[in-house]
C-alpha atoms as a PDB file:
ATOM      1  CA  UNK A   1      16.319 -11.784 -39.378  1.00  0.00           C
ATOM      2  CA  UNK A   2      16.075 -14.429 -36.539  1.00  0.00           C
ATOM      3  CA  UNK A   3      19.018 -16.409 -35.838  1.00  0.00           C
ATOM      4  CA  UNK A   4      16.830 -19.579 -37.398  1.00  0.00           C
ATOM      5  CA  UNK A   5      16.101 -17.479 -40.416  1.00  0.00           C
ATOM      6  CA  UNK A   6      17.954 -18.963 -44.127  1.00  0.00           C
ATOM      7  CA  UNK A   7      20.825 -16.107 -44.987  1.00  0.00           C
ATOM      8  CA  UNK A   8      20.555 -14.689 -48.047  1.00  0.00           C
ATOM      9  CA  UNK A   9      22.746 -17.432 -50.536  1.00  0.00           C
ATOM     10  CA  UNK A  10      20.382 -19.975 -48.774  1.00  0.00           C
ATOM     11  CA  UNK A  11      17.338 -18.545 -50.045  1.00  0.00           C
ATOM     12  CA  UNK A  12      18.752 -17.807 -53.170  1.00  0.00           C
ATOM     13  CA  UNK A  13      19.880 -21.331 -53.909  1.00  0.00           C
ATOM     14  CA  UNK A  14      16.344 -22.340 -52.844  1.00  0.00           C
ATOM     15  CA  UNK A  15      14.707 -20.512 -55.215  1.00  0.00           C
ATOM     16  CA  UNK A  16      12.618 -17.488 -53.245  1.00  0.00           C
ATOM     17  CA  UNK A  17      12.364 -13.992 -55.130  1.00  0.00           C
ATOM     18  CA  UNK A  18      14.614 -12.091 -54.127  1.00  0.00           C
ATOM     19  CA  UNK A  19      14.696  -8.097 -55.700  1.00  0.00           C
ATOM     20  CA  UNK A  20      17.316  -5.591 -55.765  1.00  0.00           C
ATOM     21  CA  UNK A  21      18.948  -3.061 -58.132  1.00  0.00           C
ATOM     22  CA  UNK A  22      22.357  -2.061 -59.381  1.00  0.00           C
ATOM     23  CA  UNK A  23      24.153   0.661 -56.845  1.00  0.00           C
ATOM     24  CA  UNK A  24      26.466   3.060 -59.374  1.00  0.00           C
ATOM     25  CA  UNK A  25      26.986   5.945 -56.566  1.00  0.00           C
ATOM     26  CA  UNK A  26      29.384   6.112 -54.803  1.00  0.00           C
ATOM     27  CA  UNK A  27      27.411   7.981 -51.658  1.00  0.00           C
ATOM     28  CA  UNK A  28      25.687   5.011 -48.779  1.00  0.00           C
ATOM     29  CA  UNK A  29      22.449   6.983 -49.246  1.00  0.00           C
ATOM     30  CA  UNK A  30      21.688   4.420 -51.995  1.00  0.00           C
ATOM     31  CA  UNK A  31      22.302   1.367 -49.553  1.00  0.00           C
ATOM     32  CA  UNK A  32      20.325   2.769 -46.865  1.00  0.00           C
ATOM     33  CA  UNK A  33      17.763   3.683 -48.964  1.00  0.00           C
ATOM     34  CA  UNK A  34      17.488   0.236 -50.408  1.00  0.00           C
ATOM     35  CA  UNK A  35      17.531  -1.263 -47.195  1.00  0.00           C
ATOM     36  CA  UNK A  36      14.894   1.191 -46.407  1.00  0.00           C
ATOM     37  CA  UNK A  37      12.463   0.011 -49.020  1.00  0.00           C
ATOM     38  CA  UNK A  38      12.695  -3.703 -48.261  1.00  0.00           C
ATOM     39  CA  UNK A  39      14.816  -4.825 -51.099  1.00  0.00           C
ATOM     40  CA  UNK A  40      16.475  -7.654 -50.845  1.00  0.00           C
ATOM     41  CA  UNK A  41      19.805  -6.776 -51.763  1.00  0.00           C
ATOM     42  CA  UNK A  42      21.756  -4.599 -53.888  1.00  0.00           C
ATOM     43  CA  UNK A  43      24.743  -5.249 -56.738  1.00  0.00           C
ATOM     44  CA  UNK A  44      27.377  -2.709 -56.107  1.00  0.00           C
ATOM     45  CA  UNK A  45      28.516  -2.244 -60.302  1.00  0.00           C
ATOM     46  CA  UNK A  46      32.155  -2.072 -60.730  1.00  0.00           C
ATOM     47  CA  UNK A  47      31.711  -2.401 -64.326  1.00  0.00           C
ATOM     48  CA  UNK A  48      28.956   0.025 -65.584  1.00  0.00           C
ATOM     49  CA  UNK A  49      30.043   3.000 -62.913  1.00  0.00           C
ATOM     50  CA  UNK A  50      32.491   5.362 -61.821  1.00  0.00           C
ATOM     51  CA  UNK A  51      33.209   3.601 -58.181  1.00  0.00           C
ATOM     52  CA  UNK A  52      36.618   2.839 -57.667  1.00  0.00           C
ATOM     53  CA  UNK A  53      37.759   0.212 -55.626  1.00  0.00           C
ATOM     54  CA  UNK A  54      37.541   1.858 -52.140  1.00  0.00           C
ATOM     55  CA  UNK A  55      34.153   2.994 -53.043  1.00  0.00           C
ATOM     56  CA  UNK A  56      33.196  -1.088 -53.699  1.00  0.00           C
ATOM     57  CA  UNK A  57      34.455  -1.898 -50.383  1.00  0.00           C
ATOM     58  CA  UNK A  58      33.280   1.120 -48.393  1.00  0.00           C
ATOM     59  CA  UNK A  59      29.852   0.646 -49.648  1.00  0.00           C
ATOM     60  CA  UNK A  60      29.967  -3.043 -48.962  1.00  0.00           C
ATOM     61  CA  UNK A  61      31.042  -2.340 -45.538  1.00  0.00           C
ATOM     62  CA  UNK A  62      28.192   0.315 -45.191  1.00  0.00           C
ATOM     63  CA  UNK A  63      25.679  -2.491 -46.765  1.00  0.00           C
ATOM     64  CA  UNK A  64      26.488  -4.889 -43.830  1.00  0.00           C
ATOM     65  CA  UNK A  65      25.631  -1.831 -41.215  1.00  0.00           C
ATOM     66  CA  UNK A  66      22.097  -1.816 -42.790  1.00  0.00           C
ATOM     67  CA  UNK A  67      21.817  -4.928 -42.880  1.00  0.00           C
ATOM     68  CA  UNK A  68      21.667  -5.540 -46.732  1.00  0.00           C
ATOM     69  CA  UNK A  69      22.971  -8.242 -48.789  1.00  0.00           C
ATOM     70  CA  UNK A  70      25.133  -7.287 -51.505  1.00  0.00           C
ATOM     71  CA  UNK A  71      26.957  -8.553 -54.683  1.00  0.00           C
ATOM     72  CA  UNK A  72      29.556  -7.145 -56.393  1.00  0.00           C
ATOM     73  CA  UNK A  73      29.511  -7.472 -60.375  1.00  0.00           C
ATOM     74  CA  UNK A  74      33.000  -7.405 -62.238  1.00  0.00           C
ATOM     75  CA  UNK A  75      33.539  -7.056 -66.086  1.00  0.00           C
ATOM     76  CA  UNK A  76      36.276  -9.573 -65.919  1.00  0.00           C
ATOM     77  CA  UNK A  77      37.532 -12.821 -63.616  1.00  0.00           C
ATOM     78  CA  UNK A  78      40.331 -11.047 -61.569  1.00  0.00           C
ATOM     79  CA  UNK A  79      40.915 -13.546 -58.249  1.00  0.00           C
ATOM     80  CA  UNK A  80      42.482 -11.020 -56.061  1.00  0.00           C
ATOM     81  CA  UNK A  81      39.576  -8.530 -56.624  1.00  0.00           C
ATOM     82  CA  UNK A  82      37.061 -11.386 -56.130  1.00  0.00           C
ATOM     83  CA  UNK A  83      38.858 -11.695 -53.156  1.00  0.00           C
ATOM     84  CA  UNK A  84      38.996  -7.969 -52.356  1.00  0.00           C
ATOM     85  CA  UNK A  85      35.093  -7.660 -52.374  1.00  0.00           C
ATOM     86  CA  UNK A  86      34.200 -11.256 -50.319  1.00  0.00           C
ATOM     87  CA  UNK A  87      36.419 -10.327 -47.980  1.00  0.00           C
ATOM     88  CA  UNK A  88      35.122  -7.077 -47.518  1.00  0.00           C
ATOM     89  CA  UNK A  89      31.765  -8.664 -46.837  1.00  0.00           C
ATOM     90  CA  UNK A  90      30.399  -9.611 -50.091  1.00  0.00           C
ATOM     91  CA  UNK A  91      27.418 -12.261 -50.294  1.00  0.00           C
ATOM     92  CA  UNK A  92      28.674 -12.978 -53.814  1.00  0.00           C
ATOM     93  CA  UNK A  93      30.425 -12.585 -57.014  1.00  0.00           C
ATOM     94  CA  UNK A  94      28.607 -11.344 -60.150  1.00  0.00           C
ATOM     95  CA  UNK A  95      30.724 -11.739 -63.343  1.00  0.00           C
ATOM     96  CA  UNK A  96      30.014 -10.214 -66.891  1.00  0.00           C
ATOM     97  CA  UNK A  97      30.551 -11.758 -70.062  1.00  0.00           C
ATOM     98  CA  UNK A  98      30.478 -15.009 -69.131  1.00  0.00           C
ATOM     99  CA  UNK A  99      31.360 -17.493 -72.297  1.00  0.00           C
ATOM    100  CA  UNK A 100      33.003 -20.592 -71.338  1.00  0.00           C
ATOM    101  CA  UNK A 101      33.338 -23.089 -68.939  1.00  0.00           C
ATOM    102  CA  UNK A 102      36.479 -22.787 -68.114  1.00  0.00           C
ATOM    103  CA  UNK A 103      35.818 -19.045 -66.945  1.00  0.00           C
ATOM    104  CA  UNK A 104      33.050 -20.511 -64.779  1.00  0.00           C
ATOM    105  CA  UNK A 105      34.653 -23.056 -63.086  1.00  0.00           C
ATOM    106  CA  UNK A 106      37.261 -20.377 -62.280  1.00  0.00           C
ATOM    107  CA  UNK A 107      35.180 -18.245 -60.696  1.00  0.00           C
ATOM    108  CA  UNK A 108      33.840 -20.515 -58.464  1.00  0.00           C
ATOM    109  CA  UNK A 109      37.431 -21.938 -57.783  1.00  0.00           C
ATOM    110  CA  UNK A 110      38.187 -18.096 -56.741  1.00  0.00           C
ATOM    111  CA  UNK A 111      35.586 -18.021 -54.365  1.00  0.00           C
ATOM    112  CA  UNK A 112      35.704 -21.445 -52.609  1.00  0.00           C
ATOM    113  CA  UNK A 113      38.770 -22.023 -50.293  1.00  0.00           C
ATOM    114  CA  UNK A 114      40.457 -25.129 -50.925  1.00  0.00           C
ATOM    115  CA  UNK A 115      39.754 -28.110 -51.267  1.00  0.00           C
ATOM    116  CA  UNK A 116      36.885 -27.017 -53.367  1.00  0.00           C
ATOM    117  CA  UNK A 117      38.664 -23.963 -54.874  1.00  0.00           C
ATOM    118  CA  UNK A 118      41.663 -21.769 -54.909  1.00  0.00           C
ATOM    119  CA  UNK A 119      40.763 -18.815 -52.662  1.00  0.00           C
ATOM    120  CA  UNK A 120      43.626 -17.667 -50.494  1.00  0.00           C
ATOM    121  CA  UNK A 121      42.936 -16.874 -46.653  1.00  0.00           C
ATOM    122  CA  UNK A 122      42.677 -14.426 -44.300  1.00  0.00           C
ATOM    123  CA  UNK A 123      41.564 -13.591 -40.809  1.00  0.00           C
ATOM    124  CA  UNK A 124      42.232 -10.327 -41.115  1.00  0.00           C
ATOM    125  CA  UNK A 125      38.373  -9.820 -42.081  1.00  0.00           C
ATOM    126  CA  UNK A 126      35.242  -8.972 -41.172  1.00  0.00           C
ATOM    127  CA  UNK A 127      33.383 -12.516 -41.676  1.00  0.00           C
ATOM    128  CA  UNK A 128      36.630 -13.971 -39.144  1.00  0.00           C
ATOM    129  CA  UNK A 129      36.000 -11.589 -36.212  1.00  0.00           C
ATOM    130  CA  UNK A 130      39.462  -9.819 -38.437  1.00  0.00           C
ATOM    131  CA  UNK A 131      41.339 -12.767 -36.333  1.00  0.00           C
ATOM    132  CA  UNK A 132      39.089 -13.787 -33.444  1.00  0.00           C
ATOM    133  CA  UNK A 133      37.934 -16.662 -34.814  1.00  0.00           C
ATOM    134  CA  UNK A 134      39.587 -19.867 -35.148  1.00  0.00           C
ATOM    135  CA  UNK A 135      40.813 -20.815 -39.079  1.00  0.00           C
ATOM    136  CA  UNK A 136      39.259 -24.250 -38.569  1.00  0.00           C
ATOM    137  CA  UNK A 137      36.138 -22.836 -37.299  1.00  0.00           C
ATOM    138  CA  UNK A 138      35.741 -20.072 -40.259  1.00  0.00           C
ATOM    139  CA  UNK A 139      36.483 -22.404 -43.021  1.00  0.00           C
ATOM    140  CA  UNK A 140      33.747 -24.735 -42.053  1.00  0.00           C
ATOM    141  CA  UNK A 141      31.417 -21.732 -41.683  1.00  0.00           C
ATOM    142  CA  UNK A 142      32.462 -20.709 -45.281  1.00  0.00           C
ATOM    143  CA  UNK A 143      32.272 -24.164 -46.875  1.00  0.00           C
ATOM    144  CA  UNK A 144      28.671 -24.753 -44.871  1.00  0.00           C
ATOM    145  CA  UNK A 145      27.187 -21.898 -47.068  1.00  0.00           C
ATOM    146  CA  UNK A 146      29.404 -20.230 -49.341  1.00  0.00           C
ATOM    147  CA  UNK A 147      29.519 -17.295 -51.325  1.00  0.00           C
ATOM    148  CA  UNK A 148      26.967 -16.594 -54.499  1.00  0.00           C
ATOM    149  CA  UNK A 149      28.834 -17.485 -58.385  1.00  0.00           C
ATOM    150  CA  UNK A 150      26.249 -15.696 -60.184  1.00  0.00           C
ATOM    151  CA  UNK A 151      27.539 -15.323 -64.354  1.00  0.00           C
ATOM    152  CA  UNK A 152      25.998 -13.378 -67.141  1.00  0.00           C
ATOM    153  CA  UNK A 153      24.704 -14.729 -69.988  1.00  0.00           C
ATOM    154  CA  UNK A 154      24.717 -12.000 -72.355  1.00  0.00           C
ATOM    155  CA  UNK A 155      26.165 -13.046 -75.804  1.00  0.00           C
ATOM    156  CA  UNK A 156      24.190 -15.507 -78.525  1.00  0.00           C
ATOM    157  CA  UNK A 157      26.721 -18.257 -78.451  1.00  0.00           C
ATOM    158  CA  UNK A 158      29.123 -19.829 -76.121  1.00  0.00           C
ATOM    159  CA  UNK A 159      32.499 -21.075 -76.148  1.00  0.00           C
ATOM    160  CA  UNK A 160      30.503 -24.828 -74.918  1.00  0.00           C
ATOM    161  CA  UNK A 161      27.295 -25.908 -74.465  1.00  0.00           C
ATOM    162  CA  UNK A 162      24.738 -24.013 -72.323  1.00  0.00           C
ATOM    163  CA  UNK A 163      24.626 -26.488 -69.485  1.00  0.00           C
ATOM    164  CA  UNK A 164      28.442 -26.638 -69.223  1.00  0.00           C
ATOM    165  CA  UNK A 165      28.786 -23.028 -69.216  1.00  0.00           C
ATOM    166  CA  UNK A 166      26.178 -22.697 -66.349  1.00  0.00           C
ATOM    167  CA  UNK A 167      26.605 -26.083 -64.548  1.00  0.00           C
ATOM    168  CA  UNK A 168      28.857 -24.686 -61.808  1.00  0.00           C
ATOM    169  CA  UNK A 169      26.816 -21.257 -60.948  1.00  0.00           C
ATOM    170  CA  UNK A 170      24.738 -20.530 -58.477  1.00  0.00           C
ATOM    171  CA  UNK A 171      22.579 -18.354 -61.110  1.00  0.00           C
ATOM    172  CA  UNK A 172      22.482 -18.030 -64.532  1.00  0.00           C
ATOM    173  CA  UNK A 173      21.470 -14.039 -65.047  1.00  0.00           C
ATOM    174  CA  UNK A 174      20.731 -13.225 -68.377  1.00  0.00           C
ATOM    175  CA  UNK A 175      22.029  -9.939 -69.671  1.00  0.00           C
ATOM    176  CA  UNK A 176      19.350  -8.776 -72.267  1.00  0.00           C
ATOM    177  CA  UNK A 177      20.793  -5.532 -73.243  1.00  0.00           C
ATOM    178  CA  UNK A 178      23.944  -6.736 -74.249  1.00  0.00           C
ATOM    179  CA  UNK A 179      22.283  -9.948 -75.575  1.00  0.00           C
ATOM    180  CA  UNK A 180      20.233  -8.032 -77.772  1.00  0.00           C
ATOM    181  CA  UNK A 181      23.166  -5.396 -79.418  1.00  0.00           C
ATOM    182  CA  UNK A 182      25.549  -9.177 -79.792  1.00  0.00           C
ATOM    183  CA  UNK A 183      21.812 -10.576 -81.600  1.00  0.00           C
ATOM    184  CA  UNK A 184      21.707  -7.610 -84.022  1.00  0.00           C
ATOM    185  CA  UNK A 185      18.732  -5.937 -82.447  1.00  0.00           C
ATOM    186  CA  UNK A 186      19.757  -3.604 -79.859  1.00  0.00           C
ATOM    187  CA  UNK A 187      17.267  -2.601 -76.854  1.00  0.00           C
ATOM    188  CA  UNK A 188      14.609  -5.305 -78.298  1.00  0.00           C
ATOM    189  CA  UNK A 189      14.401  -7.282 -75.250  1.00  0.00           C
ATOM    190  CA  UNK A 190      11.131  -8.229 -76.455  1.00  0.00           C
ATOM    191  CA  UNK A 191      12.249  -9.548 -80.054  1.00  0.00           C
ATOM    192  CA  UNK A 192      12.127 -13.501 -80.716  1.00  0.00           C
ATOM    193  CA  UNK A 193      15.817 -13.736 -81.395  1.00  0.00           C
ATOM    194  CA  UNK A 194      16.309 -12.171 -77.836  1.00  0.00           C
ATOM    195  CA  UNK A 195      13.613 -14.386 -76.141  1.00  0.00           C
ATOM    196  CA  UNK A 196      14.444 -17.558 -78.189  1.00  0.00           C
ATOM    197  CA  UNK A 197      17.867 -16.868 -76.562  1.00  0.00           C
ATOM    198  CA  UNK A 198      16.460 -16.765 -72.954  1.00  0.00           C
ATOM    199  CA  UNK A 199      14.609 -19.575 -73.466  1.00  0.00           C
ATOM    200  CA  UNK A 200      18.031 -21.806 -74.084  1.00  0.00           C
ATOM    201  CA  UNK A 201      19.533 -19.829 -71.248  1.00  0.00           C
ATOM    202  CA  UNK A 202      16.631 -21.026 -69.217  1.00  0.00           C
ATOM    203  CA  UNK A 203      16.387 -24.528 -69.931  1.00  0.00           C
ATOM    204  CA  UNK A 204      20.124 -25.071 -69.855  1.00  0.00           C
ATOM    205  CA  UNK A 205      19.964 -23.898 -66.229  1.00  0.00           C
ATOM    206  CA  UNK A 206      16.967 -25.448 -65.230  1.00  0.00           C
ATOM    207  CA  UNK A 207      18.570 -28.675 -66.493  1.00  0.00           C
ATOM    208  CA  UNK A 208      21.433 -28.332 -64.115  1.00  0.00           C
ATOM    209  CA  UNK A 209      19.280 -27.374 -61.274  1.00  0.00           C
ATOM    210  CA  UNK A 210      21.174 -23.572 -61.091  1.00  0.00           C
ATOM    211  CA  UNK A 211      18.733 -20.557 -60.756  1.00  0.00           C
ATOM    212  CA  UNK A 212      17.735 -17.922 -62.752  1.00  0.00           C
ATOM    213  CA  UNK A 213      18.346 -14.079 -62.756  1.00  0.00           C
ATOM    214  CA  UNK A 214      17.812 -11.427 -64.937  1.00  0.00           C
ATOM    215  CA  UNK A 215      17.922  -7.400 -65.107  1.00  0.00           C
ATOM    216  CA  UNK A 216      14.452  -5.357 -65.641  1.00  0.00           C
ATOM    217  CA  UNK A 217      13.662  -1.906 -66.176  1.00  0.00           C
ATOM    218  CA  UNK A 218      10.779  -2.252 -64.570  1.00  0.00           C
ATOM    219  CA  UNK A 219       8.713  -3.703 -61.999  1.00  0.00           C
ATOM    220  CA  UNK A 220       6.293  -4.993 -65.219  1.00  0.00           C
ATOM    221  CA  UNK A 221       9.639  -6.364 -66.796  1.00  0.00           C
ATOM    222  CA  UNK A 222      10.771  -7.976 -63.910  1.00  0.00           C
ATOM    223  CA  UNK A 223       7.408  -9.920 -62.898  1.00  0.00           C
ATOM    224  CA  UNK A 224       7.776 -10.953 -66.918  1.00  0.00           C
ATOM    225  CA  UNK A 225      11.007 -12.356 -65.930  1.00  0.00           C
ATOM    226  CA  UNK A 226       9.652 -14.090 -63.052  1.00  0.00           C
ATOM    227  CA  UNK A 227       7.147 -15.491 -65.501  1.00  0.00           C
ATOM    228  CA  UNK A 228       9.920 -16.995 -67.317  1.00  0.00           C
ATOM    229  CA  UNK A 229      11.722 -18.599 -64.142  1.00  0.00           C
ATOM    230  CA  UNK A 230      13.779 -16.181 -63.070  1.00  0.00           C
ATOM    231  CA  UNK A 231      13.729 -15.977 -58.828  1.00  0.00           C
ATOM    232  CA  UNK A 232      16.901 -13.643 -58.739  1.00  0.00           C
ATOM    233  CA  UNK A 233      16.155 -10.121 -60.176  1.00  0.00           C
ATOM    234  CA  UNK A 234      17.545  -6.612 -60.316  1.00  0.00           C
ATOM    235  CA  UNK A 235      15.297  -4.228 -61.033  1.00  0.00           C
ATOM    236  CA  UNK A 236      17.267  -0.395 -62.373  1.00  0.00           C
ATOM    237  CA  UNK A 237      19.531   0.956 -60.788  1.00  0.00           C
ATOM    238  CA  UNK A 238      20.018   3.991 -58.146  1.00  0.00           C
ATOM    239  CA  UNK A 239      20.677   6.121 -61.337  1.00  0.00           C
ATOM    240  CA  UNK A 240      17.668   5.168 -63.208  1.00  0.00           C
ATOM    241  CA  UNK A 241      15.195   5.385 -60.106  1.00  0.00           C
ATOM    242  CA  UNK A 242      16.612   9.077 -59.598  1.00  0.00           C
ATOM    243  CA  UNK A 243      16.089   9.479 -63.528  1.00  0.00           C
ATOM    244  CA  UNK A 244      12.563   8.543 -63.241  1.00  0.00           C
ATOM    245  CA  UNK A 245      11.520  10.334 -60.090  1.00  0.00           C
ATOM    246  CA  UNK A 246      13.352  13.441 -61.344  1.00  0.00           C
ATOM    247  CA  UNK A 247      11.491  12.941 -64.455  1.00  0.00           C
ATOM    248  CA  UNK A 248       8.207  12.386 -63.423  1.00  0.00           C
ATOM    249  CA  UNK A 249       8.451  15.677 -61.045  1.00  0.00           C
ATOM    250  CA  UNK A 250       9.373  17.835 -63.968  1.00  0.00           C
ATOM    251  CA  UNK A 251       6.402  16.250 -65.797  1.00  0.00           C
ATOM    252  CA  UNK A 252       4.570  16.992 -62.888  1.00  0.00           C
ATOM    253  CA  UNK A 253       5.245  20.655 -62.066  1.00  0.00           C
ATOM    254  CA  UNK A 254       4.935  21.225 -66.119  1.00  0.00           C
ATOM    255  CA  UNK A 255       1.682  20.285 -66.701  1.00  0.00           C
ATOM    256  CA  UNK A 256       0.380  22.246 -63.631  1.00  0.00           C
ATOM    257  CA  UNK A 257       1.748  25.652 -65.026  1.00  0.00           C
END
């Protein structure tokens, strides 16, 4: 990327594409092999994995060598490890479970420094030259283009409206799986309960001018997604693409015998 080039929370908040997938092992051969393919990033899963918390930041750290833009998804608002992984080098915060407005506005109070938020600072980090750089100078950097709020929608109601829920993200990702077991109908991503549900996750954020994301099995899911506004997608996961190529060699070797 030139030096003139949008980072990658600019182009999100513009509203290009970007693609990436969940990383759930704890090895860098998933990073580099993401940065390999041209993805656009990658959302290091501290909720649906075994990584432990120096696995999050040594893969973040490892990310930044290959030049890949990562999140880091959390199943609950914890400030110190929202801290933890920004610090590290994190492009952004991904939270689960997202219900209320009050949980929003928190999150994005944990990753703004004040006067905006409630972040607490340190030079002592990669993104500061770990001291080099002068406070005045870094905070400006950091308030000029911050770090990424993105919240899942995955339940059928809120604690508030929509709109006040999302108002304060960056992007509104919809979690369909666990949308679809809270609806009653678990796995049917495709059922009209499920997609009525997207559609007032959709508008609400559309109405408050946040964008979209969304998870997809597949690359046929995910331009369906697109199809329905989303510009921020995550497409599997390291586990599932090994699951599939594994699969699809077995497949392979058994019908040639």
């Amino acid at each position: 990327m030139s030096p003139d080039s949008p980072s990658f929370t600019a182009r999100v908040r513009a509203g290009e594409r970007v693609v990436g997938t969940f990383v759930k092992l704890d090895g860098p051969e998933s990073v580099d092999l993401a940065a390999a393919a041209g993805l656009d990033f990658c959302v290091i899963d501290a909720e649906h994995s075994q990584l432990t918390r120096g696995d999050v930041s040594r893969l973040i750290r490892h990310a930044a060598t290959a030049g890949l833009p990562v999140l880091v998804r959390l199943p609950a608002l914890d400030p110190g490890e929202v801290n933890r992984a920004l610090e590290a080098g994190a492009s952004g915060v991904q939270l689960s479970g997202l219900r209320s407005a009050a949980t929003a506005r928190a999150l994005r109070a944990a990753m703004r420094y004040p006067p905006e938020g409630a972040r607490s600072v340190s030079l002592a980090q990669p993104a500061a030259g770990y001291g080099a750089r002068a406070l005045t100078n870094y905070l400006a950097t950091s308030a000029a283009d911050p770090p990424l709020v993105v919240g899942q929608i995955e339940s059928a109601t809120t604690e508030e409206s929509l709109e006040d829920v999302v108002g304060v993200l960056d992007v509104a990702f919809v979690g369909t799986t666990d949308l679809s077991v809270d609806l009653g109908v678990p796995g049917e991503a495709e059922h009209p309960a499920v997609a009525a549900r997207v559609e007032e996750i959709v508008a609400a954020a559309s109405a408050r001018g946040v964008r979209v994301g969304g998870w997809a099995s597949t690359a046929t899911r995910a331009a369906e997604l697109g199809a329905r506004g989303a510009s921020y997608l995550v497409v599997g996961s390291d586990l599932q693409l090994l699951q599939l190529g594994m699969r699809a060699l077995a497949s392979e070797i058994r019908d040639r015998s």
